[in-house]
N, C-alpha and C. Protein backbone atom coordinates (compact mmCIF):
# COMPACT_ATOMS: atom_id res chain seq x y z
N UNK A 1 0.85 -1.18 0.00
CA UNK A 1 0.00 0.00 0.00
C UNK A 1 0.89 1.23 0.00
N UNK A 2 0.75 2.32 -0.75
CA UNK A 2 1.30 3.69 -1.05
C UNK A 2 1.08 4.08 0.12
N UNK A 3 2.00 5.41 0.32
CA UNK A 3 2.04 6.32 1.71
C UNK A 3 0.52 7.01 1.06
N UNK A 4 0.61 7.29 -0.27
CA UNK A 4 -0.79 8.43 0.05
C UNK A 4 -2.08 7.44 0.14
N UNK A 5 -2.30 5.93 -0.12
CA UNK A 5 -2.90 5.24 -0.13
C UNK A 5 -3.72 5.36 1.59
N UNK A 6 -1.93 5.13 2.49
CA UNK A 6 -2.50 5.46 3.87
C UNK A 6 -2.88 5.99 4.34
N UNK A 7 -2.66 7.73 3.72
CA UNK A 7 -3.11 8.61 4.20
C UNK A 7 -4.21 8.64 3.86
N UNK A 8 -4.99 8.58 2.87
CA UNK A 8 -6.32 8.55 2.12
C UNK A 8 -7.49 7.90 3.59
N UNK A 9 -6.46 6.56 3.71
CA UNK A 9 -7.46 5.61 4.84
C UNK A 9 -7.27 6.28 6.37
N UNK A 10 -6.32 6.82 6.62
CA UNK A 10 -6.43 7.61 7.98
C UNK A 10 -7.10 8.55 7.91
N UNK A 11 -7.43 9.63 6.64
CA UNK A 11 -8.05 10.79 6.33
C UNK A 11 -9.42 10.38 6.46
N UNK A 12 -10.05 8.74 6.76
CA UNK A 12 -11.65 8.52 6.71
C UNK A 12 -11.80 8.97 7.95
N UNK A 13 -12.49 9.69 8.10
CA UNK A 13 -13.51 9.94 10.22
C UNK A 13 -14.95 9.49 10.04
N UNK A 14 -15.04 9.86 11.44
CA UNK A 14 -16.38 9.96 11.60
C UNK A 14 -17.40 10.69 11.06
N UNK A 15 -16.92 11.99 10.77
CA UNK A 15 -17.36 13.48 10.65
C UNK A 15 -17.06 13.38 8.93
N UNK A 16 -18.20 14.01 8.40
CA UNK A 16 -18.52 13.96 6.87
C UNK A 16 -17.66 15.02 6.54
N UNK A 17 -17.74 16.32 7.07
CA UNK A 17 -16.87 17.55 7.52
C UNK A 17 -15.63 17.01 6.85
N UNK A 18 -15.02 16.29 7.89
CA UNK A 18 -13.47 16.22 7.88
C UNK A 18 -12.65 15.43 7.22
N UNK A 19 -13.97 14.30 6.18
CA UNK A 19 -13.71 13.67 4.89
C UNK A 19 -13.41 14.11 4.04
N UNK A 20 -14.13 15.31 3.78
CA UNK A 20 -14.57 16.13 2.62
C UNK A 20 -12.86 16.96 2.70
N UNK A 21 -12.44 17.85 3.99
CA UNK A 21 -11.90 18.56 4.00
C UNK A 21 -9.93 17.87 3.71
N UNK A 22 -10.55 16.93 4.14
CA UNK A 22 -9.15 15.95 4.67
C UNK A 22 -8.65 15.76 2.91
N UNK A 23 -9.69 15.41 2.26
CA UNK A 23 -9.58 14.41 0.99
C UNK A 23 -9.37 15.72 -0.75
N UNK A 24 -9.94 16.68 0.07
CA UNK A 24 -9.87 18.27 -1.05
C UNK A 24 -7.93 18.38 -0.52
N UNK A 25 -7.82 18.75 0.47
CA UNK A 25 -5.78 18.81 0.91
C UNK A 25 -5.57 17.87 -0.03
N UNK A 26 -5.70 16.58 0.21
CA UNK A 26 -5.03 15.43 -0.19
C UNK A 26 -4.52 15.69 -2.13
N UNK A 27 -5.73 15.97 -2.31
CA UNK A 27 -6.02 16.37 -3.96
C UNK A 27 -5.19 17.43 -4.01
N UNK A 28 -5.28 18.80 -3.82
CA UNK A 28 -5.16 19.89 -3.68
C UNK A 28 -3.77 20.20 -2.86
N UNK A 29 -3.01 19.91 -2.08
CA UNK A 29 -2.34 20.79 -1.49
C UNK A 29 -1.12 19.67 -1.15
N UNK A 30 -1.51 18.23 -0.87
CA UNK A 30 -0.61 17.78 -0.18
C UNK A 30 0.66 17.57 -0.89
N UNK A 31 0.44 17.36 -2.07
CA UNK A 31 2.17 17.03 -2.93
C UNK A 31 3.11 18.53 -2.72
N UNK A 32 2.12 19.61 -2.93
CA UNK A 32 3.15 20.61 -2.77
C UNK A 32 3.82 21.08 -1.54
N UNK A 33 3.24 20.51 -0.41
CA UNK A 33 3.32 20.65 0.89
C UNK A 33 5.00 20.38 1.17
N UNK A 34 5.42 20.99 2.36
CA UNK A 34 6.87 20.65 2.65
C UNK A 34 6.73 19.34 3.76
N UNK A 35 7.51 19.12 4.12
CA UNK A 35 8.00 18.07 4.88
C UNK A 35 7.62 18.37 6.44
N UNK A 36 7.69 19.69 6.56
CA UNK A 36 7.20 20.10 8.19
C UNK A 36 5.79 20.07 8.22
N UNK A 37 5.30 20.52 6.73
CA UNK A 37 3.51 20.53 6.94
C UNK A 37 2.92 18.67 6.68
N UNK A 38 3.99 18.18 6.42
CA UNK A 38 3.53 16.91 6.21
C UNK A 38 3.65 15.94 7.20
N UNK A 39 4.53 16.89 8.16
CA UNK A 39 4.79 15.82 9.54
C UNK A 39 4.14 16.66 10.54
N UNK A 40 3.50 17.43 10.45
CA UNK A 40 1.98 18.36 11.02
C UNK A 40 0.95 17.65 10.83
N UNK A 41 0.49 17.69 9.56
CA UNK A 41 -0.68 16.51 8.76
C UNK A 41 -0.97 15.46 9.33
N UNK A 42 0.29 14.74 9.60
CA UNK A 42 -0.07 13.50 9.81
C UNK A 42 0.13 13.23 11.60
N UNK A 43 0.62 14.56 12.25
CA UNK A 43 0.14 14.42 13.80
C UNK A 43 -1.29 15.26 14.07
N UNK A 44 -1.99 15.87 13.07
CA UNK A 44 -3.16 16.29 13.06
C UNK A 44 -4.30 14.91 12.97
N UNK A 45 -3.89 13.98 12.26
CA UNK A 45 -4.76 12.81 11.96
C UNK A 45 -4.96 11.84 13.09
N UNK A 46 -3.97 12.33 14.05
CA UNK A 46 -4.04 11.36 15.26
C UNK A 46 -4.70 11.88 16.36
N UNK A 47 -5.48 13.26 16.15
CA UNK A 47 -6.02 13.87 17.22
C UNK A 47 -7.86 13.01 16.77
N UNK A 48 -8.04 12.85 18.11
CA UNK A 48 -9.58 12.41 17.95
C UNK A 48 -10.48 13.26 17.54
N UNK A 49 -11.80 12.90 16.61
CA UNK A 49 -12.85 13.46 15.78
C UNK A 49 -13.18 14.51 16.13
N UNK A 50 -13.57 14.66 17.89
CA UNK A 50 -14.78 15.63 17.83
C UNK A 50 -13.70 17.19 18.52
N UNK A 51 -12.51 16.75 18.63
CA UNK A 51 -11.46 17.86 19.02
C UNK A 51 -10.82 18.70 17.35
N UNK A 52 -10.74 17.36 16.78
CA UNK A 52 -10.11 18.18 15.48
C UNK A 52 -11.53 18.77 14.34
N UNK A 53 -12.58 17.97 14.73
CA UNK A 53 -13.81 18.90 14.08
C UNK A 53 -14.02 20.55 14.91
N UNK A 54 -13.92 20.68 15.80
CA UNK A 54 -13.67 21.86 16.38
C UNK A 54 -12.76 22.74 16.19
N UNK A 55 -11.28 22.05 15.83
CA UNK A 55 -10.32 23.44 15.23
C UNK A 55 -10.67 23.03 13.53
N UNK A 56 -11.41 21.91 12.94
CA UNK A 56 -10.94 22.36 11.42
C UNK A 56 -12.63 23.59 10.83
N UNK A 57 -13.11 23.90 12.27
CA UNK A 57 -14.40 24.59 12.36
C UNK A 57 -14.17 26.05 12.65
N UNK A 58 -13.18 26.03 12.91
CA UNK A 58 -12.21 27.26 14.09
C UNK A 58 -13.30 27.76 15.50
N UNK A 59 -13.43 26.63 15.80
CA UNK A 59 -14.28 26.70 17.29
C UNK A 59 -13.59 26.81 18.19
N UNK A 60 -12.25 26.24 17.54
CA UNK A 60 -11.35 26.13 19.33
C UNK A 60 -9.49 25.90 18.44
N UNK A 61 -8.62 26.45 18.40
CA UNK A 61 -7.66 26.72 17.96
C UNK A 61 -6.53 25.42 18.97
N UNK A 62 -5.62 25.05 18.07
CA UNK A 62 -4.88 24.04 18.56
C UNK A 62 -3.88 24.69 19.13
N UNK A 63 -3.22 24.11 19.98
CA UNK A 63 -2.14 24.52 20.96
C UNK A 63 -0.94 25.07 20.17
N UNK A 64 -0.61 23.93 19.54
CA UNK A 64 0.51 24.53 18.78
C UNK A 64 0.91 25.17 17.43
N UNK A 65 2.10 25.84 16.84
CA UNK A 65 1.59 26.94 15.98
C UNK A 65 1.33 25.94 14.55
N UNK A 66 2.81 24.87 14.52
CA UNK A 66 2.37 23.46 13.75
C UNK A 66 1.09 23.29 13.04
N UNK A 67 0.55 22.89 14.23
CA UNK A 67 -1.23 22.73 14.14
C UNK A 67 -1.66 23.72 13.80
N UNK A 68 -1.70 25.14 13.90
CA UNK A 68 -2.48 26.08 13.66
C UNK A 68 -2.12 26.70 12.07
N UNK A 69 -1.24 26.07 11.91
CA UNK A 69 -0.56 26.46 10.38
C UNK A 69 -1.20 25.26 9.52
N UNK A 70 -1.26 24.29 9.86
CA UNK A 70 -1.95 23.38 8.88
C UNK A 70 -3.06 23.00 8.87
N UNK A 71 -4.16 23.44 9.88
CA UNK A 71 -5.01 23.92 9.76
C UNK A 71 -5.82 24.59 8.62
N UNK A 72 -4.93 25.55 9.40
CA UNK A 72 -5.48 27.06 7.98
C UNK A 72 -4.82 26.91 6.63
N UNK A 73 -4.39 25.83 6.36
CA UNK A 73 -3.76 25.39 5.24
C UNK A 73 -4.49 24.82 4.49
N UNK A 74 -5.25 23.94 5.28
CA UNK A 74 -6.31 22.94 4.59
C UNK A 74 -7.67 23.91 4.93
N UNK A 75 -7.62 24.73 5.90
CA UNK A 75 -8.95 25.67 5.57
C UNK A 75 -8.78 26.34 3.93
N UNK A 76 -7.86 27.21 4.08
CA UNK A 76 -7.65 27.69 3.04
C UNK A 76 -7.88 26.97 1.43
N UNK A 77 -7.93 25.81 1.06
CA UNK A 77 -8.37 25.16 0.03
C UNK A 77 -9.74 25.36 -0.40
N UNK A 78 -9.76 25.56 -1.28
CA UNK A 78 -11.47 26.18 -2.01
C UNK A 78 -12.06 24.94 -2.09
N UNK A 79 -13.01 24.95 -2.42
CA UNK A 79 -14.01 23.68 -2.34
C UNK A 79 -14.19 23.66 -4.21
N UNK A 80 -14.25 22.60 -4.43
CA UNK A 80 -14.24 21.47 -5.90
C UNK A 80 -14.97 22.34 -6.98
């Protein structure tokens, strides 16, 4: 299985939200991404559903700036 294969399957949640949002990056942003936003990404995927539906909502902002940069990274992607 491909690394983006994995990521694709870690990018599934609970939250329809964070499918949608997870899987537009993936398309959209992740190849051009550097290596720090990609080792952000993928400690963003390990935070549980209903905490990371809240910062990818901007309800509640993540601790670190990491997180708060890739965030608004994948906010920032226009929709399809």
């Amino acid at each position: 299985m491909s690394e983006l294969s994995k990521l694709r399957w870690r990018c599934r949640r609970g939250a329809k939200e964070l499918d949608v949002m997870f899987e537009r990056y993936l398309e959209k942003g992740y190849d051009q991404s550097s290596e720090a936003d990609r080792q952000a990404f993928d400690k963003l995927l390990e935070i549980q559903d209903p905490k990371l539906l809240r910062y990818m909502l901007s309800q509640e902002a993540p601790d670190s700036q990491e997180l708060l940069d890739i965030v608004s990274k994948i906010q920032s992607i226009p929709p399809n």
